[in-house]
Protein backbone atom coordinates (compact mmCIF):
# COMPACT_ATOMS: atom_id res chain seq x y z
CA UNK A 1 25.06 -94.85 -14.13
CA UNK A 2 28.61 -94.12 -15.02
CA UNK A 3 30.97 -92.58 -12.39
CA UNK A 4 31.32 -89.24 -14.24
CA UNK A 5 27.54 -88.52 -14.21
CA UNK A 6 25.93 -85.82 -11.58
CA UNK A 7 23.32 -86.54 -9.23
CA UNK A 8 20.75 -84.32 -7.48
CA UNK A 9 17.50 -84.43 -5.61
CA UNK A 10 14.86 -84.56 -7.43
CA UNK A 11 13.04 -81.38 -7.74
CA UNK A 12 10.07 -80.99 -4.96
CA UNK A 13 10.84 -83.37 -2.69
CA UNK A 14 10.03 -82.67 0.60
CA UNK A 15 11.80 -84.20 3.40
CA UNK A 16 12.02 -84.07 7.61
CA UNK A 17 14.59 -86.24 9.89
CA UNK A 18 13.29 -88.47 11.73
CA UNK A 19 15.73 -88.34 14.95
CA UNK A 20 14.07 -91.04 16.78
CA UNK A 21 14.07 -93.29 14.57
CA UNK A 22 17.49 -92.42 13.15
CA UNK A 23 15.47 -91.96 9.22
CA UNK A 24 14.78 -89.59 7.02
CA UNK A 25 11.07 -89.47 5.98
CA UNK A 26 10.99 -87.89 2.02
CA UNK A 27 7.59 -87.54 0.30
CA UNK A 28 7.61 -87.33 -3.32
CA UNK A 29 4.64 -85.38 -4.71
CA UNK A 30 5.26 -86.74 -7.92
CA UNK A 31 4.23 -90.33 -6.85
CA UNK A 32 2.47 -89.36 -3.65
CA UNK A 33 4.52 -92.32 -2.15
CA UNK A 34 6.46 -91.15 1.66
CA UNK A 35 10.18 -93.20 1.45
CA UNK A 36 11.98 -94.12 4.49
CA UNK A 37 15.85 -93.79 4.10
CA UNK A 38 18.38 -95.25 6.57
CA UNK A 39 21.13 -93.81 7.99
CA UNK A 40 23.07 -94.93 4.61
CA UNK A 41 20.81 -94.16 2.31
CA UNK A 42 20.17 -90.58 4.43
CA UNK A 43 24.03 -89.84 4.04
CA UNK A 44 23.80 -90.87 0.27
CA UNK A 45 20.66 -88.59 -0.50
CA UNK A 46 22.35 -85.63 1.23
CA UNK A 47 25.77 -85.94 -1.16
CA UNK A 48 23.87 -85.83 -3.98
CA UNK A 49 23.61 -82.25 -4.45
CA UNK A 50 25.24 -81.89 -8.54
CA UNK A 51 29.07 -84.25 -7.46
CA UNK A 52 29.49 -87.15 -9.95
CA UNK A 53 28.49 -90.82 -8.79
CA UNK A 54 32.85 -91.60 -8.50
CA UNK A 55 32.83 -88.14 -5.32
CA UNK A 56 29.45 -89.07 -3.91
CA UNK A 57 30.63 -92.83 -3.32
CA UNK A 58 34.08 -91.02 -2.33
CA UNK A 59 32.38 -89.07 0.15
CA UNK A 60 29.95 -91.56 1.61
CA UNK A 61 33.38 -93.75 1.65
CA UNK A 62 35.44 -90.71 4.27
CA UNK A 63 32.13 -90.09 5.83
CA UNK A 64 30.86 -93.88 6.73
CA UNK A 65 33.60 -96.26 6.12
CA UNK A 66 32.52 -99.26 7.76
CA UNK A 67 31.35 -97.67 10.75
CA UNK A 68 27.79 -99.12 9.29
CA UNK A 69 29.12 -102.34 8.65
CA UNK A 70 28.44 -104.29 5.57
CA UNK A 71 31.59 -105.03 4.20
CA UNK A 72 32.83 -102.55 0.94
CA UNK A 73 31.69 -98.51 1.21
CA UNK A 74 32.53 -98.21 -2.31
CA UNK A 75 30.09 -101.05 -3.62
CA UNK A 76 27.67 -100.30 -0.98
CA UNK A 77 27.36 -96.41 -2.17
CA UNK A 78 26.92 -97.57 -5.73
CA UNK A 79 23.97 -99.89 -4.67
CA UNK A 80 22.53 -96.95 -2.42
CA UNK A 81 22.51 -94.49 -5.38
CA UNK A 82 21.20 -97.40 -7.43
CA UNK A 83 17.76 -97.63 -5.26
CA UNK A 84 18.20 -93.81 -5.23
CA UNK A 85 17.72 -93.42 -8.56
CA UNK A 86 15.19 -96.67 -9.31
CA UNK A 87 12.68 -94.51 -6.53
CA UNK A 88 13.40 -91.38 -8.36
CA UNK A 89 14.26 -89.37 -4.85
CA UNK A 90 17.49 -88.61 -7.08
CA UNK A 91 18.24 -87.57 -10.86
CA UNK A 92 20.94 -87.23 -13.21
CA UNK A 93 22.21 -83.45 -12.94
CA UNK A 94 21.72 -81.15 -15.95
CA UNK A 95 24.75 -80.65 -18.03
């Protein structure tokens, strides 16, 4: 993943919030597998709609700062989009 590439949701993923339990629930007919995403890895998923890796982790930086602790946004967006893309819920955009 360089930080010029775009990322998007995969293609048929279907997905419902989870308010209660402050998730997102996203089932993946692909693998048949349901993923649970944080409130990080929610606000990660949603930015990923065609900006390059460098304005998503921008983004998720303004957005989340360290209001959900963990030290650096910057690294911590980059390891988000990382298990993004490892469970496939996001893709590399077309050119």
């Amino acid at each position: 993943m360089n930080a010029t590439q775009s990322l998007r949701k995969a293609d048929g993923l279907r997905s419902r919030p989870v308010p209660q339990a402050e998730c997102l629930m996203v089932f993946s007919p692909q693998s048949g597998r349901i993923h649970w995403l944080g409130l990080e890895s929610w606000l990660l998923f949603e930015l990923c709609d065609g900006r390059s890796v460098e304005a998503i982790a921008r983004g998720y930086a303004e957005l989340a700062g360290d209001k959900l602790g963990g030290g650096d946004a910057q690294a911590r967006a980059l390891r988000g989009l990382d298990s993004l893309l490892g469970s496939r819920l996001v893709e590399a955009a077309p050119a």
